[in-house]
Protein backbone atom coordinates (compact mmCIF):
# COMPACT_ATOMS: atom_id res chain seq x y z
CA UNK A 1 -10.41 -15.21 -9.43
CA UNK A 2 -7.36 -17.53 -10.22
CA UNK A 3 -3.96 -17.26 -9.84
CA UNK A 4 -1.43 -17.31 -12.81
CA UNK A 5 2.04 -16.99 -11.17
CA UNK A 6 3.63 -15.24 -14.27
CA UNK A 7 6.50 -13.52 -12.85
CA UNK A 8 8.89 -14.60 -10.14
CA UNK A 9 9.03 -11.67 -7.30
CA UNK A 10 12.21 -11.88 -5.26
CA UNK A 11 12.44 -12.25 -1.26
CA UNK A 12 13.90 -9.68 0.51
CA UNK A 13 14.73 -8.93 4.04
CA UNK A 14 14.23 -4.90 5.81
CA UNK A 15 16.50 -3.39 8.02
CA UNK A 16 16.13 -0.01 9.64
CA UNK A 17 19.46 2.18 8.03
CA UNK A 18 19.68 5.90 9.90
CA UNK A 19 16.22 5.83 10.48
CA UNK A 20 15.40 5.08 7.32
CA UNK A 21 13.30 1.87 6.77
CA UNK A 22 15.24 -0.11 3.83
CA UNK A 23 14.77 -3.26 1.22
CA UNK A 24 17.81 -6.29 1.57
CA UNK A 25 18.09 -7.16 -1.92
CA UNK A 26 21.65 -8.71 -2.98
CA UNK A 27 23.92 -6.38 -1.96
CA UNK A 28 21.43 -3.66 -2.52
CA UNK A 29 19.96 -1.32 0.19
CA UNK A 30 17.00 0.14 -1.26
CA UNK A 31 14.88 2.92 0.65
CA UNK A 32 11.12 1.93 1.30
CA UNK A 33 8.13 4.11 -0.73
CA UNK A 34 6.70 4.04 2.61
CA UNK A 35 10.16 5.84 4.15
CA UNK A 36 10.28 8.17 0.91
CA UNK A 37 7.01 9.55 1.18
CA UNK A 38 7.71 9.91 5.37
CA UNK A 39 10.27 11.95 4.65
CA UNK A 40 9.61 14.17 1.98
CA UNK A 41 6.15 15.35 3.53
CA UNK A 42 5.42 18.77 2.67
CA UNK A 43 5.13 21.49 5.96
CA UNK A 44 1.75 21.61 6.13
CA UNK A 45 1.44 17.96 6.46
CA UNK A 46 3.58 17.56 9.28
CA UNK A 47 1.69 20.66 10.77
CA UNK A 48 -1.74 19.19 10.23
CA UNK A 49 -0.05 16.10 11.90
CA UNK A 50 1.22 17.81 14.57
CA UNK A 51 -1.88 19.84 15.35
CA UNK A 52 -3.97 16.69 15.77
CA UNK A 53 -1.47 14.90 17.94
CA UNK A 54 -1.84 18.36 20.13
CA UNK A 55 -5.30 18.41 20.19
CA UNK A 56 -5.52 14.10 20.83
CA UNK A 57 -3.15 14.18 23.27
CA UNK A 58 0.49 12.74 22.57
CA UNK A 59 -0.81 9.76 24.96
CA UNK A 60 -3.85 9.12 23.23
CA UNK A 61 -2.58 9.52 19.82
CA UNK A 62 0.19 7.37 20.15
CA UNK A 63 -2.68 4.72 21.55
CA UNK A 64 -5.01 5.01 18.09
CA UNK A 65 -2.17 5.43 16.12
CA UNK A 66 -1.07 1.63 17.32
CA UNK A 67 -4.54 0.17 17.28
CA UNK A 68 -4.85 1.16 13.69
CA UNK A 69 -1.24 -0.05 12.94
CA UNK A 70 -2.21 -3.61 15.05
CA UNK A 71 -5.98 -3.55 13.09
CA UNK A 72 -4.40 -3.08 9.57
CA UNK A 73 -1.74 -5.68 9.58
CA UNK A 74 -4.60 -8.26 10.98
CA UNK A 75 -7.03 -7.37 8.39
CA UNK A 76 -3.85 -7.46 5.53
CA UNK A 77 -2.94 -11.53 7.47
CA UNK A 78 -6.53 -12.23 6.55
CA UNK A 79 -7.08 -10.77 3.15
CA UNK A 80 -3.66 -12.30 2.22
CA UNK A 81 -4.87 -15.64 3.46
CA UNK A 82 -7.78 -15.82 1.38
CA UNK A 83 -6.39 -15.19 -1.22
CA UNK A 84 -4.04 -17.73 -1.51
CA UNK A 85 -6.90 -20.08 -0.65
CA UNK A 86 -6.16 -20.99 3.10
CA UNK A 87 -9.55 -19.29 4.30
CA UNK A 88 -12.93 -19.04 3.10
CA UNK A 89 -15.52 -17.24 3.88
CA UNK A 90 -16.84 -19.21 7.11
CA UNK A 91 -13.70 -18.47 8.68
CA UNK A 92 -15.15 -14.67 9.07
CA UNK A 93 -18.23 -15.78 10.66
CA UNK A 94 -17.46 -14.04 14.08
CA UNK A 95 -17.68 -10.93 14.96
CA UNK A 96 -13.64 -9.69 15.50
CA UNK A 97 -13.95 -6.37 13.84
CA UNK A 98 -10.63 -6.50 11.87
CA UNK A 99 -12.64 -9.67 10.08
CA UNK A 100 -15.75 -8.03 9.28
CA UNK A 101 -13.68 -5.21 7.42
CA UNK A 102 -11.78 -7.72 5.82
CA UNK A 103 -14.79 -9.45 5.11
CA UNK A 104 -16.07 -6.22 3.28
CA UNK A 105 -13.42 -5.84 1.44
CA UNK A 106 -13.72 -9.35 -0.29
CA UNK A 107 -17.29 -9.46 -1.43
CA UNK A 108 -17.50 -5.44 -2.37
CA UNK A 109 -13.94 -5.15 -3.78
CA UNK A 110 -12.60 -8.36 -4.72
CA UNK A 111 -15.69 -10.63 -5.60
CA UNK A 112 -16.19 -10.66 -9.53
CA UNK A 113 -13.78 -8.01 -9.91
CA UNK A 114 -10.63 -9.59 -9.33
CA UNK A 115 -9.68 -11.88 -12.46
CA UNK A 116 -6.36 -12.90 -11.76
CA UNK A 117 -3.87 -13.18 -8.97
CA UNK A 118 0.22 -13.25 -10.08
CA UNK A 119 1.34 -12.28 -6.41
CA UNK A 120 0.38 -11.21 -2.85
CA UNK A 121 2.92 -9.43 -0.45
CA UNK A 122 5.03 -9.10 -3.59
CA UNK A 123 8.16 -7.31 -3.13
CA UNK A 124 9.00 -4.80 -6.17
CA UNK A 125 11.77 -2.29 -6.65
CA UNK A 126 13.34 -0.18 -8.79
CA UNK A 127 16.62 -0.77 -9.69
CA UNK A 128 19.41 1.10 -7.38
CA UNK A 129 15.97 3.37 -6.76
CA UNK A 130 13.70 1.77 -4.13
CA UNK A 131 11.01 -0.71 -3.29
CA UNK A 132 8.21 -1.90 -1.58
CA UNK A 133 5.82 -4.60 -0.67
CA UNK A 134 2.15 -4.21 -3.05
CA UNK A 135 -0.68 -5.65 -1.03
CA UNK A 136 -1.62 -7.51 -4.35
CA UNK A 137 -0.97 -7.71 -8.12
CA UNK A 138 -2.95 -9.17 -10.82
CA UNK A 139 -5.84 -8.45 -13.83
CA UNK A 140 -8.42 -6.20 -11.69
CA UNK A 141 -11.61 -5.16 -14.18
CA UNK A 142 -9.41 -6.31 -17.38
CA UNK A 143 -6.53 -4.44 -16.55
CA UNK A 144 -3.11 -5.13 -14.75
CA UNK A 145 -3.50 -3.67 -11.71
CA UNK A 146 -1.58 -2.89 -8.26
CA UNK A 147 -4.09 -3.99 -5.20
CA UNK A 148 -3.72 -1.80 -2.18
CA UNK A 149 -5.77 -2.49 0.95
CA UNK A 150 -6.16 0.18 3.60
CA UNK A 151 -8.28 0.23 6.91
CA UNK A 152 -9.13 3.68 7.99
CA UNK A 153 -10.71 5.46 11.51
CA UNK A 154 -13.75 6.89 9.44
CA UNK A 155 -14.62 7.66 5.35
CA UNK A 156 -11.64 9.09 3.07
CA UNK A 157 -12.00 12.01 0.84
CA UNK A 158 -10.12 11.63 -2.65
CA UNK A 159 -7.84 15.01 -2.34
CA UNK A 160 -7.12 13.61 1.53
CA UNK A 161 -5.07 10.45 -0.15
CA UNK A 162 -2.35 11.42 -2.17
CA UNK A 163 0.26 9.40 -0.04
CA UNK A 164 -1.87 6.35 -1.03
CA UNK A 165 -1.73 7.25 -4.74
CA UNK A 166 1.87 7.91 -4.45
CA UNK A 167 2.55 4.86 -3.00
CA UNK A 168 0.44 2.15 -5.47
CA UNK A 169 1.73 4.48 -8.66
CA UNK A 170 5.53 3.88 -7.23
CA UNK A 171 5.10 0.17 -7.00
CA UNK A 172 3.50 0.23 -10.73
CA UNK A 173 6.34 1.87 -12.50
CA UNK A 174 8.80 -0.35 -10.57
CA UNK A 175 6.77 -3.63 -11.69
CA UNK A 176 6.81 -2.00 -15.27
CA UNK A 177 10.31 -1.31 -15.06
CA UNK A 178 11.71 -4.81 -14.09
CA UNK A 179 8.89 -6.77 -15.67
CA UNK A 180 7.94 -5.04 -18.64
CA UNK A 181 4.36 -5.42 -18.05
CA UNK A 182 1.69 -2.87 -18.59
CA UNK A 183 0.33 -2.11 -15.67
CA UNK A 184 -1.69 0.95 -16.38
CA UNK A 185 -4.36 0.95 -12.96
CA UNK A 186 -3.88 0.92 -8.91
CA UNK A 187 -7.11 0.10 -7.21
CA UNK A 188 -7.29 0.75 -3.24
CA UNK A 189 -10.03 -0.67 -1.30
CA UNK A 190 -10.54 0.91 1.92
CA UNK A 191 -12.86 -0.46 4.58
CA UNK A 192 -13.66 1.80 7.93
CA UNK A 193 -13.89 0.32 11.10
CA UNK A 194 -17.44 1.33 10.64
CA UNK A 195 -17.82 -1.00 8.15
CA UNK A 196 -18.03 1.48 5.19
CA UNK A 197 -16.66 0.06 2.27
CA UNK A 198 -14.60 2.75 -0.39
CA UNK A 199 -12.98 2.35 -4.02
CA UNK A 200 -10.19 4.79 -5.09
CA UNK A 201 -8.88 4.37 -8.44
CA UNK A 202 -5.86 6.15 -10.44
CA UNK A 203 -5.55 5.02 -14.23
CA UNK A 204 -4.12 6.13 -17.28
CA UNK A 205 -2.61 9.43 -17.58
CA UNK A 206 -3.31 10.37 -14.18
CA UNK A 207 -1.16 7.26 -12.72
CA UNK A 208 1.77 8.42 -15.14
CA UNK A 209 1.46 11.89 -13.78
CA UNK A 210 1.74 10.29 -10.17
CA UNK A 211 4.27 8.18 -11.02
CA UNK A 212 6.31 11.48 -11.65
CA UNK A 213 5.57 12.87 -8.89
CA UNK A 214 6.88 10.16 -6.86
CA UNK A 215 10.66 10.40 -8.98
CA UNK A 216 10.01 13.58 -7.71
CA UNK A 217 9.45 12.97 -4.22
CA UNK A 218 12.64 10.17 -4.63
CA UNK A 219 14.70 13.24 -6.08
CA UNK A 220 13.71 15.26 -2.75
CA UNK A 221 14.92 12.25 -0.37
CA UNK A 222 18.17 12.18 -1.99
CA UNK A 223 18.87 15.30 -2.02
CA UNK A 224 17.73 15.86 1.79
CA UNK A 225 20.12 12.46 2.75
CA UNK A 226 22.87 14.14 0.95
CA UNK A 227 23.00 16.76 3.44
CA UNK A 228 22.51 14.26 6.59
């Protein structure tokens, strides 16, 4: 893999607006994906979600929901540093778990497959829309690609990620919007804390059809801030 630092992503800031987590850009306050999607789940989401946190225990769920929050942002601090070449691969040699899924991630995921690096932690937006931070962006397989890494308490079933494929598909049509690049797949590589490595892909029509239903989704959170 090799970087090629083609277009020039802009820094940003976040501040917490109403609740609602939000992008500093210039003057512009843009919503996060992350808060769209939060906000515009559908009922039986926040029912299944409520259901488990009844069954867990508000106490207990509240304690895995922050040692999966604390696991993935130290697995994202290590993926990010190796790819921009502060790590290699010795520095994974012991046995902290967040490493070892990291470590997973780079030799099934990123190894070979990854051609070229233009950003990591890249902010992107949509104009007066939204934006977000993508994980990664580069030439994945052959083909511009958004890079998402997740961490996850056990295996993932496709039809159980849609907030994932909202999410990557959102940050592609705002990098195609501002940059006029073609990114046309989002890749997410998922590790478990079992070690169990997964690959979801959307490409091609299917990502366009998800990118719609995000503007969707966006159309839903204005409408429901409109009434706050």
């Amino acid at each position: 893999m090799q970087w090629n630092q083609k277009y020039d992503y802009p820094k940003s800031s976040r501040a917490t607006v109403d609740g609602i987590r939000r992008y500093l850009l210039g003057e512009a306050k843009l919503p996060s994906v992350t808060s769209i999607l939060d906000q515009t789940r559908s009922e039986e989401d926040k029912a299944a979600l409520a259901n488990w946190r009844e069954r867990t225990g508000q106490k207990e769920a509240e304690a895995i929901t922050k040692a999966a929050s604390s696991r993935g942002s130290q697995m994202h601090n290590y993926l990010e540093s190796y790819l921009l070449g502060r790590e290699n691969l010795s520095f994974f040699e012991d046995n902290e778990q967040y490493k070892l899924m990291a470590k997973e991630i780079i030799e099934k995921g990123l190894k070979n497959r990854l051609d070229e690096i233009w950003g990591v932690e890249c902010t992107l937006y949509y104009p007066d829309k939204y934006a977000g931070t993508a994980d990664c962006v580069g030439v994945y397989e052959g083909k511009e690609t958004i890079i998402d890494f997740k961490q996850s308490n056990k295996p993932k079933k496709a039809e159980y990620i849609d907030s994932w494929l909202l999410q990557t598909s959102a940050y592609s049509l705002a990098h195609n919007i501002v940059y006029n690049s073609n990114i046309t797949s989002c890749v997410i590589l998922v590790c478990t804390v079992d070690k169990l490595f997964q690959e979801f892909k959307i490409q091609g029509h299917d990502l366009i059809v998800y990118q719609n239903l995000f503007l969707g989704r966006l159309k839903k959170f204005n409408e429901l801030s409109n009434l706050t």
